[in-house]
Protein backbone atom coordinates (compact mmCIF):
# COMPACT_ATOMS: atom_id res chain seq x y z
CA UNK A 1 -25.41 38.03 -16.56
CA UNK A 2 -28.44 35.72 -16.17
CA UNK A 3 -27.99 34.67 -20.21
CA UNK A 4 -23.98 33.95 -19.94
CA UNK A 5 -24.71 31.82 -16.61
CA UNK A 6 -27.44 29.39 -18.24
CA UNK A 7 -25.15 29.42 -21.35
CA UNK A 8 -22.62 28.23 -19.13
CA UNK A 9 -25.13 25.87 -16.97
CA UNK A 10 -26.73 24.04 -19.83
CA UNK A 11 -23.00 23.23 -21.65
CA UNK A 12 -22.31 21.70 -18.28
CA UNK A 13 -25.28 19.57 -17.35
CA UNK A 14 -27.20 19.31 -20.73
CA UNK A 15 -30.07 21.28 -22.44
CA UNK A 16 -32.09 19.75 -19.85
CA UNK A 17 -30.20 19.47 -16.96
CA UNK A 18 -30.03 15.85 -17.53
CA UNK A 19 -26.69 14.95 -15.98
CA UNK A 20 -28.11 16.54 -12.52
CA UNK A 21 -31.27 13.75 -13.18
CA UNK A 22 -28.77 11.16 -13.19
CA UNK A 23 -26.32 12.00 -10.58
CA UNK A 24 -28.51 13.25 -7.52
CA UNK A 25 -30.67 10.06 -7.16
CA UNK A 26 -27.53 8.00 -7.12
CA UNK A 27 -26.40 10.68 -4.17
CA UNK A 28 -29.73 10.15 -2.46
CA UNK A 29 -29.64 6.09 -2.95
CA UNK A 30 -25.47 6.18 -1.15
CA UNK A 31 -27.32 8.73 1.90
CA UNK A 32 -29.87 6.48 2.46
CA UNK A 33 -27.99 3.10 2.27
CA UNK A 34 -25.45 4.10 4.62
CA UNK A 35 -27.88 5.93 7.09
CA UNK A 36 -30.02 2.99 7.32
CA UNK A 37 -26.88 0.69 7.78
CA UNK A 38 -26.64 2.88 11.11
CA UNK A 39 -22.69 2.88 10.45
CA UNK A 40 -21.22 5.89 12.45
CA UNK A 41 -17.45 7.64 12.38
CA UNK A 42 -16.24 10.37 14.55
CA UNK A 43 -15.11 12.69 12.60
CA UNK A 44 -13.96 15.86 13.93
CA UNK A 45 -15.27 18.99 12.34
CA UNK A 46 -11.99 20.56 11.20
CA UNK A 47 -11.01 17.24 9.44
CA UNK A 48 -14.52 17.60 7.65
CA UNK A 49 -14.00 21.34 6.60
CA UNK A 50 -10.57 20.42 5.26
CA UNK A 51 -12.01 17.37 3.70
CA UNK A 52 -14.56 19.43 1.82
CA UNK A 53 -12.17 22.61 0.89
CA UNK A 54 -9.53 20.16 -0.71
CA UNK A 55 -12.20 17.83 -2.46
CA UNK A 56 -14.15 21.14 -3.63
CA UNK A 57 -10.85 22.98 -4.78
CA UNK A 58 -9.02 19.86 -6.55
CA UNK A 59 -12.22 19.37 -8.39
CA UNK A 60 -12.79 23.00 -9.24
CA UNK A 61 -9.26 23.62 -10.75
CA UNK A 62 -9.79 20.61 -12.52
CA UNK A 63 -13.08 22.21 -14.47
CA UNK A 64 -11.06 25.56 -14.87
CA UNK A 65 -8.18 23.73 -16.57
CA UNK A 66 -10.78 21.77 -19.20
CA UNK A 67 -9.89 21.84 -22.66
CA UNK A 68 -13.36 21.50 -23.57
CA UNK A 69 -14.14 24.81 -21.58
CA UNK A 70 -11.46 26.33 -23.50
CA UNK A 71 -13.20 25.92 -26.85
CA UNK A 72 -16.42 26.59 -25.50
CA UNK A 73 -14.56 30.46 -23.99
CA UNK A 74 -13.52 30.89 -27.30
CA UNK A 75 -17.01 31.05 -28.53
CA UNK A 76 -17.85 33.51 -25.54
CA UNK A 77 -15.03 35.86 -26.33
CA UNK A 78 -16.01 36.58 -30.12
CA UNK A 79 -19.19 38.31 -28.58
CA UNK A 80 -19.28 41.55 -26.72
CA UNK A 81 -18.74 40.70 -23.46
CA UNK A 82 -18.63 42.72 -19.85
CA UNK A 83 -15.77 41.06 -18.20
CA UNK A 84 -17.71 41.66 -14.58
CA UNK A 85 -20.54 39.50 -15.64
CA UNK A 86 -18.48 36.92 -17.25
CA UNK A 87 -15.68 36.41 -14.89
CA UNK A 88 -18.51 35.37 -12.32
CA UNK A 89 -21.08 33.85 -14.59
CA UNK A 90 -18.36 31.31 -15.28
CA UNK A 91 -17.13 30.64 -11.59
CA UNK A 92 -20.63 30.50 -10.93
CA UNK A 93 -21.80 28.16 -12.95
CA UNK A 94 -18.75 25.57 -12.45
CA UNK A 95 -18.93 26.36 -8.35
CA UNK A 96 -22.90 24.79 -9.16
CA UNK A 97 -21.41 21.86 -11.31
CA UNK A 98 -18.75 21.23 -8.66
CA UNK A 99 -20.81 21.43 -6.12
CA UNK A 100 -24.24 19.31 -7.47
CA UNK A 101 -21.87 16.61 -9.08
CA UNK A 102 -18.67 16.05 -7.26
CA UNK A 103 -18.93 17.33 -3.79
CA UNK A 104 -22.19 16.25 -3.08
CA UNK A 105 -20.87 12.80 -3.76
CA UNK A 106 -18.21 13.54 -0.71
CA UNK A 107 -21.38 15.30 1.30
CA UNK A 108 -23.90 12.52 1.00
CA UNK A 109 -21.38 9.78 3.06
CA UNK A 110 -20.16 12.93 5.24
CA UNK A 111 -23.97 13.27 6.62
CA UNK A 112 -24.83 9.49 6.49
CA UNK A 113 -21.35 7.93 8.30
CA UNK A 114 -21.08 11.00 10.69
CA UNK A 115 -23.35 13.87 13.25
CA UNK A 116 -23.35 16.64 12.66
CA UNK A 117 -25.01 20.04 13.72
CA UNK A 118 -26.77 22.94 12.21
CA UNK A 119 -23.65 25.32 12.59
CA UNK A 120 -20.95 22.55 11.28
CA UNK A 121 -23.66 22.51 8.10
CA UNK A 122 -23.36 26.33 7.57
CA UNK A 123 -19.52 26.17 8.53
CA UNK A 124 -19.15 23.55 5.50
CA UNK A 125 -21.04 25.83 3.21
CA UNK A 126 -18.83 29.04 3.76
CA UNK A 127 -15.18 26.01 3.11
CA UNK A 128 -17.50 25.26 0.03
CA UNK A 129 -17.81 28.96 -1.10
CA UNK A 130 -14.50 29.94 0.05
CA UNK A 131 -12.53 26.87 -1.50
CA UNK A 132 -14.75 27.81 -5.21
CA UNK A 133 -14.18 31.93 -4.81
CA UNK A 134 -10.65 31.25 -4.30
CA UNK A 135 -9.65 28.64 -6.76
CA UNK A 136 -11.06 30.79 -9.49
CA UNK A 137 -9.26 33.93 -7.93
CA UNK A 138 -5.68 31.17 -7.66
CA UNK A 139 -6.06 30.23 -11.06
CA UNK A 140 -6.77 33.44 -12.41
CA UNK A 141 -3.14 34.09 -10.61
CA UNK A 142 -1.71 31.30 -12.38
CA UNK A 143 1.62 33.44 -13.67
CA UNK A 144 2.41 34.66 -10.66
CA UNK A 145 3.10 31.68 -8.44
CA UNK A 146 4.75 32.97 -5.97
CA UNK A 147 1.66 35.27 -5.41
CA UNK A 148 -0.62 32.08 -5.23
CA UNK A 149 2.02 30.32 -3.04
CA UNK A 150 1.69 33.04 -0.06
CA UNK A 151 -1.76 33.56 -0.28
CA UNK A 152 -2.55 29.33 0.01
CA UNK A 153 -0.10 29.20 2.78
CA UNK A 154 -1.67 31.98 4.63
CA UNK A 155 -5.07 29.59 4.68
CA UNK A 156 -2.96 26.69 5.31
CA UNK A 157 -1.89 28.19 8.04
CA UNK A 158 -5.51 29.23 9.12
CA UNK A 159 -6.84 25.47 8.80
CA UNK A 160 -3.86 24.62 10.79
CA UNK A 161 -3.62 27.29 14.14
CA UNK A 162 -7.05 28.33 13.87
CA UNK A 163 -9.29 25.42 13.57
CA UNK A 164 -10.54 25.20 17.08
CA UNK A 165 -11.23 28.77 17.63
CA UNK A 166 -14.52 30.51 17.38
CA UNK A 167 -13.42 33.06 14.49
CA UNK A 168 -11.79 30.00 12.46
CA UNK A 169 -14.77 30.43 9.56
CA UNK A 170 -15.08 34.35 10.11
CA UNK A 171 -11.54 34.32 8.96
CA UNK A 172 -12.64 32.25 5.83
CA UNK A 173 -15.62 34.79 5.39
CA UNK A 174 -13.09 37.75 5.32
CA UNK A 175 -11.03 35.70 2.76
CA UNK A 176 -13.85 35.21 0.70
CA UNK A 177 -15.05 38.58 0.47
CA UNK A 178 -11.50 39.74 -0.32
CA UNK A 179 -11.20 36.92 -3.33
CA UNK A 180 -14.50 38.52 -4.42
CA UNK A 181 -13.10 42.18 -4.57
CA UNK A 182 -10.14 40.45 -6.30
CA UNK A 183 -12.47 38.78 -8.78
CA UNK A 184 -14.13 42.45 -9.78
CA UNK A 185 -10.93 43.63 -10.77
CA UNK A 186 -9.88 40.52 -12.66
CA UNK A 187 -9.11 40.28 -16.58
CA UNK A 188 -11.63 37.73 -17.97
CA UNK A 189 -9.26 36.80 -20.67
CA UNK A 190 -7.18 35.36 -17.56
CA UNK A 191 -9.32 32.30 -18.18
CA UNK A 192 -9.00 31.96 -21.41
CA UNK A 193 -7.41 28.56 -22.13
CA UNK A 194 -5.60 29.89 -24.81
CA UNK A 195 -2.86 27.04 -24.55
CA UNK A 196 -5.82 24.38 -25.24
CA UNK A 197 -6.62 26.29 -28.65
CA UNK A 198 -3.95 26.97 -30.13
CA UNK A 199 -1.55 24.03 -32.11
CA UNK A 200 1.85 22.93 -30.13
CA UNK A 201 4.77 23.54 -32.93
CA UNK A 202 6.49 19.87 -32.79
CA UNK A 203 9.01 18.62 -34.16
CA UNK A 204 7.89 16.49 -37.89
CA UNK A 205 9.12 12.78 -37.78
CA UNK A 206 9.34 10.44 -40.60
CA UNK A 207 7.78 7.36 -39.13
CA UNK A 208 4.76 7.88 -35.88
CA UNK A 209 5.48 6.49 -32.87
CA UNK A 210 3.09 5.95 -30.12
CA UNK A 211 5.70 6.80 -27.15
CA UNK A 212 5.91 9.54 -28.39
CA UNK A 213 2.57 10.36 -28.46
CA UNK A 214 1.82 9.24 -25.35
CA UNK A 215 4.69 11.30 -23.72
CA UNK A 216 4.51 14.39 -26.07
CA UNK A 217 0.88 14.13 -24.83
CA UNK A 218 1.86 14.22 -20.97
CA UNK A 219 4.13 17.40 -21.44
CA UNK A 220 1.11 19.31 -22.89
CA UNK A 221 -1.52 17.81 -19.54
CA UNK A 222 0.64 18.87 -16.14
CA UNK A 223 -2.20 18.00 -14.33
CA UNK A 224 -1.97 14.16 -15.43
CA UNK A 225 1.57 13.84 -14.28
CA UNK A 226 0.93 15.92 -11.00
CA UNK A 227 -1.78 12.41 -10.22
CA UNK A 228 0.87 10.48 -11.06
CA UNK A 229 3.52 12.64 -9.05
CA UNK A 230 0.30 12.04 -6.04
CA UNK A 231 0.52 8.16 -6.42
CA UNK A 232 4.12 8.34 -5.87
CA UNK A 233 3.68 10.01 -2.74
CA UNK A 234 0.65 7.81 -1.50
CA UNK A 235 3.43 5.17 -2.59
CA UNK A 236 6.12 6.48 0.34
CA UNK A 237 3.54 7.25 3.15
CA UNK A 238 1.12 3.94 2.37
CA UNK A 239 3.56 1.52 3.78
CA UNK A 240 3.17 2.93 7.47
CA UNK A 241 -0.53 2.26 7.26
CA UNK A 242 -0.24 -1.48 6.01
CA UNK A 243 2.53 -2.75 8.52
CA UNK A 244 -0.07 -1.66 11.46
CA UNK A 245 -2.00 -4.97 9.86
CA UNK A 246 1.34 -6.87 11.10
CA UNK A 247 1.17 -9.54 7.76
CA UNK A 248 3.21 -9.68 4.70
CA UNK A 249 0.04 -10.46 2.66
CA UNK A 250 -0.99 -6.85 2.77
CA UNK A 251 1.74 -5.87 0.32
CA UNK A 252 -0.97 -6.96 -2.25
CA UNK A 253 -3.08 -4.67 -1.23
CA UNK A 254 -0.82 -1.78 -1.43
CA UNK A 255 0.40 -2.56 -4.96
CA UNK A 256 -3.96 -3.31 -5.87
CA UNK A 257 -4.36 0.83 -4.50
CA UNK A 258 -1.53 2.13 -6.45
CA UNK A 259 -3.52 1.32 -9.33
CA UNK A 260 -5.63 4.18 -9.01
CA UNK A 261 -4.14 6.32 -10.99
CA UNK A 262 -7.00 7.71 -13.50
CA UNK A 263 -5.55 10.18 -15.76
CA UNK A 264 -2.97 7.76 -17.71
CA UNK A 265 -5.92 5.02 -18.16
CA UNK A 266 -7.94 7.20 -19.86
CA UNK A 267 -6.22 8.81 -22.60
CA UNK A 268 -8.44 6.98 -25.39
CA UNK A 269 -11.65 8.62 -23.99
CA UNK A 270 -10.57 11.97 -23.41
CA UNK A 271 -9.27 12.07 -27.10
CA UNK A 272 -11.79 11.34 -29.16
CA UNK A 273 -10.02 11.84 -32.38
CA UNK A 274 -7.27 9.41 -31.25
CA UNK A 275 -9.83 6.60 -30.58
CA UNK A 276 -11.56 7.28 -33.97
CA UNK A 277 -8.28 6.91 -35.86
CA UNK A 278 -7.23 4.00 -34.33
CA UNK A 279 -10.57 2.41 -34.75
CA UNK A 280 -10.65 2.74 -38.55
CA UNK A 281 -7.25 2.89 -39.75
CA UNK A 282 -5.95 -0.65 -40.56
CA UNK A 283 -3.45 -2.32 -38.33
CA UNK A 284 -3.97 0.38 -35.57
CA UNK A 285 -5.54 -1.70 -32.27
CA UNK A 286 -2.63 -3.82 -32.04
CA UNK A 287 0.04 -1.25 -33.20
CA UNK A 288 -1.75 1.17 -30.27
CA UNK A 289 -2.73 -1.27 -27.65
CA UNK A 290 0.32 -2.92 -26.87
CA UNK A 291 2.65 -0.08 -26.21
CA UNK A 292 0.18 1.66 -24.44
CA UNK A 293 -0.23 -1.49 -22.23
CA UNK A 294 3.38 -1.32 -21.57
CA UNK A 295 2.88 2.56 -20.59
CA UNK A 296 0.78 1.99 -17.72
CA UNK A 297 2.44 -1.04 -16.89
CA UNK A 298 5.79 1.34 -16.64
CA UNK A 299 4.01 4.12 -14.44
CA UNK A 300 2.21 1.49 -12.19
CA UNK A 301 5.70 -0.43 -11.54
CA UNK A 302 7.10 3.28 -10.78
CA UNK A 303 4.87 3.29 -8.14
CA UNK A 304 4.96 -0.18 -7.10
CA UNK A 305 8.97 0.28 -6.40
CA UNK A 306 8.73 3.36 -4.61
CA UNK A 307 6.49 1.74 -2.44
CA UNK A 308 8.62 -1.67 -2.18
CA UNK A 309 11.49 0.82 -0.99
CA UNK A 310 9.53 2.65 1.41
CA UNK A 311 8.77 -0.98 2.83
CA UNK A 312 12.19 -2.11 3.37
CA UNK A 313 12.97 1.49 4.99
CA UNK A 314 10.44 0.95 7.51
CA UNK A 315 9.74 -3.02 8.00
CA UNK A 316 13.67 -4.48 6.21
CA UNK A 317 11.63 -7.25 4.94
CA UNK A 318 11.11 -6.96 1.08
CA UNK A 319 11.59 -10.51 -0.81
CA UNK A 320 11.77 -11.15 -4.12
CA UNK A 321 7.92 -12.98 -3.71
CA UNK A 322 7.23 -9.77 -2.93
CA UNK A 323 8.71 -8.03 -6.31
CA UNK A 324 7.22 -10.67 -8.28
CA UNK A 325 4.13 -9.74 -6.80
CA UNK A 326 4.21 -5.90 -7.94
CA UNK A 327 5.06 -6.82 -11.30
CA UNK A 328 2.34 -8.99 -11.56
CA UNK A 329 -0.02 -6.56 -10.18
CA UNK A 330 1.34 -3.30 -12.21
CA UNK A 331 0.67 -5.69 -15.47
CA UNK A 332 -2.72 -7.06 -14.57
CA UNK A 333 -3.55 -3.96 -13.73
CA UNK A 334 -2.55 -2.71 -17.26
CA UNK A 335 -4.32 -5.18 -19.33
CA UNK A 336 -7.27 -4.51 -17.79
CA UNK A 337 -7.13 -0.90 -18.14
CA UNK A 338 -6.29 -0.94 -21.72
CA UNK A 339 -8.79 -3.51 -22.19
CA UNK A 340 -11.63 -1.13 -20.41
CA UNK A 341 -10.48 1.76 -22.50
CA UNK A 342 -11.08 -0.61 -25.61
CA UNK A 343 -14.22 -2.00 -24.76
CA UNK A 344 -15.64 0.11 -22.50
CA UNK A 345 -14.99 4.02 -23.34
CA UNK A 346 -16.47 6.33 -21.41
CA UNK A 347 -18.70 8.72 -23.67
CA UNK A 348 -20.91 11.69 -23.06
CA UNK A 349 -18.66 13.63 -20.95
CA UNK A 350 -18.69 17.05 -20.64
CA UNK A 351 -15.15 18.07 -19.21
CA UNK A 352 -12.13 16.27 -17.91
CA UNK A 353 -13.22 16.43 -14.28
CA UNK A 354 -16.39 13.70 -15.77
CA UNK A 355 -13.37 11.73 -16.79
CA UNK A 356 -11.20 11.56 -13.29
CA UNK A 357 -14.76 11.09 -11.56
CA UNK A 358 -16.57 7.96 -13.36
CA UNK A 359 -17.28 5.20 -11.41
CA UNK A 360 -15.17 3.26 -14.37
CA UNK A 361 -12.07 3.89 -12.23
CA UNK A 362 -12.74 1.82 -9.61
CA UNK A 363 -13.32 -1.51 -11.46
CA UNK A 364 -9.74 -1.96 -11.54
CA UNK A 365 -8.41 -1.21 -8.07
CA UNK A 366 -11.33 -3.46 -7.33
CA UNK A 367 -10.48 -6.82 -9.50
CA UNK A 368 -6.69 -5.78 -7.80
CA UNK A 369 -8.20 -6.39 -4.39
CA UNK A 370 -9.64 -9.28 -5.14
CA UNK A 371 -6.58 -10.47 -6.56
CA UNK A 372 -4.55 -9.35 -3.22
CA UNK A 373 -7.53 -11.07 -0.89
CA UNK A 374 -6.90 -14.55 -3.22
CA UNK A 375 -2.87 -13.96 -3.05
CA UNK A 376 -3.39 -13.67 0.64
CA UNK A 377 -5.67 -16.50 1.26
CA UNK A 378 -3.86 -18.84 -1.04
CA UNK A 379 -0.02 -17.90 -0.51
CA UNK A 380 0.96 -21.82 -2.02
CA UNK A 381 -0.29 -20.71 -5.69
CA UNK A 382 2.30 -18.15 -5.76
CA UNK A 383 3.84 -19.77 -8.24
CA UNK A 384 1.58 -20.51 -10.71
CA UNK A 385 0.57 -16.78 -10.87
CA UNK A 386 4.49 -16.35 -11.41
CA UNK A 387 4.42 -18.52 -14.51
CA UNK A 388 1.74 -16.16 -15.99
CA UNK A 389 3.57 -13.54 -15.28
CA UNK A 390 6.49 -14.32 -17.07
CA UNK A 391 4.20 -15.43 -20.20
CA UNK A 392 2.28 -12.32 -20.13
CA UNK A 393 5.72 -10.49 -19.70
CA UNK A 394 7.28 -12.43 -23.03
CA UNK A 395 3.98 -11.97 -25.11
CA UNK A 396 3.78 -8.05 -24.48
CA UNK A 397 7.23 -7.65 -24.92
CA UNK A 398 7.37 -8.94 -28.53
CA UNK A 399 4.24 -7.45 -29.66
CA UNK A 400 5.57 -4.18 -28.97
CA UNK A 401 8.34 -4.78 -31.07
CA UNK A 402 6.54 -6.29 -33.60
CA UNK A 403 3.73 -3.61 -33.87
CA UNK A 404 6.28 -0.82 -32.38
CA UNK A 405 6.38 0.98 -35.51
């Protein structure tokens, strides 16, 4: 069991554990900063359990769903294997990864910004254990939904009418030793990405098109359209928190957050044969790069309208300044994405969870704010930013048709 967990260990953080050298001093720097900035929130200790059980479990599914683990299983599975000591070598090892590299990122500002005591510590490691034992035991469920359904509304429902009693985490104790008698009894080819290896059987067309690679791509990753499905929601409830400001110039700032949505601005550096093609077969940048400019622009104006008609639900007030505003904001949010992706790839990743967590994906919700703070201060060069809009709008339109096909 010891051999398949550092097996599993090193693929994750490196023959010598040199993504762990990189990431916990940056962890260490963010505690530091924000303790000595003496910066305090109160913070109640449910809200922090359920802070770190959803950050821990997102993350978690997220490295059990990795097409990169799924090639790396197959290799496992062609040796003689005890499904016991592979079922939890595995969970181990990506419960260490999740925890060292993700979480710990969520930790270090937890303990800087807020107090806390010894018991909320040890009550935050059993949500940390009990949101990684169950994930694994979820996924492993994955085919029978309704089973998974019950079970995660049961601990909803724990978080929810238990939080402030004295037996809250005992319950989350019990739970975990149950998902660990589940685990014992599990099938380890239940983890098997088996979807990831094999080839998709699609359709043969005469001429490629990159729409439809781009959507054939999205029906084969359900997790990137569930972020996307996310943003849309953030979209209908972000509204109530912006009209508490009582100004019109935080519509910019709505429409500069909706650009966080990671998955769809990444799909050159998660493919890696993709970028290579289109980096050495002739006339491929432009005949890529524009339509999948156009792409995000289409998925952040989604968003950007959902939220312009939760607006007018709740404040009646939405103005066509305030339309030309999204569209400017989906597109310049766009370019730069696509121009990030092109420049700026992000390499040496390990799984897709690397991908959704780089620091890369906040450059461009943080030009957008920038953006919304100069739209706000200067409200009389509205039109001017207009004008570019409609010549950025005219240029990527007929590039796409020219390099369409």
């Amino acid at each position: 069991m010891k051999m398949i967990f550092k097996a599993f260990v090193k693929k994750l953080f490196g023959a010598k554990y040199e993504s762990l050298a990189r990431t916990l001093p940056i962890y260490l720097i963010i505690f530091w900063g924000l303790s000595i900035a003496n910066w305090r929130v109160q913070i109640a200790p449910f809200i922090r359990y359920l802070m770190v059980s959803t950050f821990t479990a997102g993350v978690m599914w997220q490295a059990l769903s990795s097409e990169e683990h799924g090639i790396h299983m197959q290799n496992m599975f062609m040796l003689p294997f005890d499904s016991h000591e592979l079922i939890f070598s595995y969970i181990a090892a990506l419960g260490v990864y999740t925890i060292l590299t993700k979480t710990a990122a969520l930790l270090a500002i937890l303990l800087a910004v807020s107090v806390w005591s010894l018991a909320e510590i040890w009550g935050s490691a059993v949500c940390l254990i009990n949101a990684i034992l169950m994930t694994a035991a979820i996924y492993s469920l994955k085919k029978y939904w309704y089973v998974s359904s019950l079970w995660v509304g049961a601990i909803i429902a724990i978080f929810l009418l238990f939080r402030e009693k004295p037996w809250f985490l005992l319950a989350l104790i019990v739970n975990s030793i149950f998902t660990v008698i589940f685990l014992q009894r599990a099938d380890g080819y239940t983890f098997y990405l088996q979807d990831s290896i094999k080839s998709h059987a699609v359709k043969r067309h005469k001429h490629g098109s990159v729409w439809r690679y781009l959507f054939r791509y999205l029906k084969y990753h359900k997790n990137y359209l569930m972020n996307t499905v996310i943003m849309w929601c953030v979209a209908v409830i972000l509204p109530n928190f912006l009209k508490q400001m009582g100004s019109l110039f935080v519509v910019p700032i709505g429409f500069a957050i909706l650009s966080l949505n990671t998955p769809i601005c990444i799909l050159l550096s998660c493919d890696l044969d993709l970028e290579q093609a289109i980096r050495f077969l002739p006339g491929q940048k432009k005949a890529f790069c524009m339509p999948y400019c156009l792409f995000i622009f289409l998925c952040n104006m989604a968003a950007n309208v959902i939220f312009l008609f939760s607006w007018n639900c709740q404040n009646s007030n939405v103005t066509v300044l305030m339309v030309a505003t999204g569209v400017f904001f989906a597109l310049q949010s766009a370019i730069l994405s696509v121009l990030l992706e092109w420049f700026f790839p992000i390499r040496g990743w390990e799984i897709e969870s690397d991908l959704w967590h780089h620091p890369r994906k906040y450059i461009v919700p943080i030009i957008m704010l920038f953006l919304a703070g100069m739209v706000g201060a200067l409200p009389k060069q509205m039109p001017l930013l207009i004008t570019l809009l409609a010549i950025e709008i005219i240029i990527l339109v007929f590039a796409c048709w020219r390099y369409s096909e």
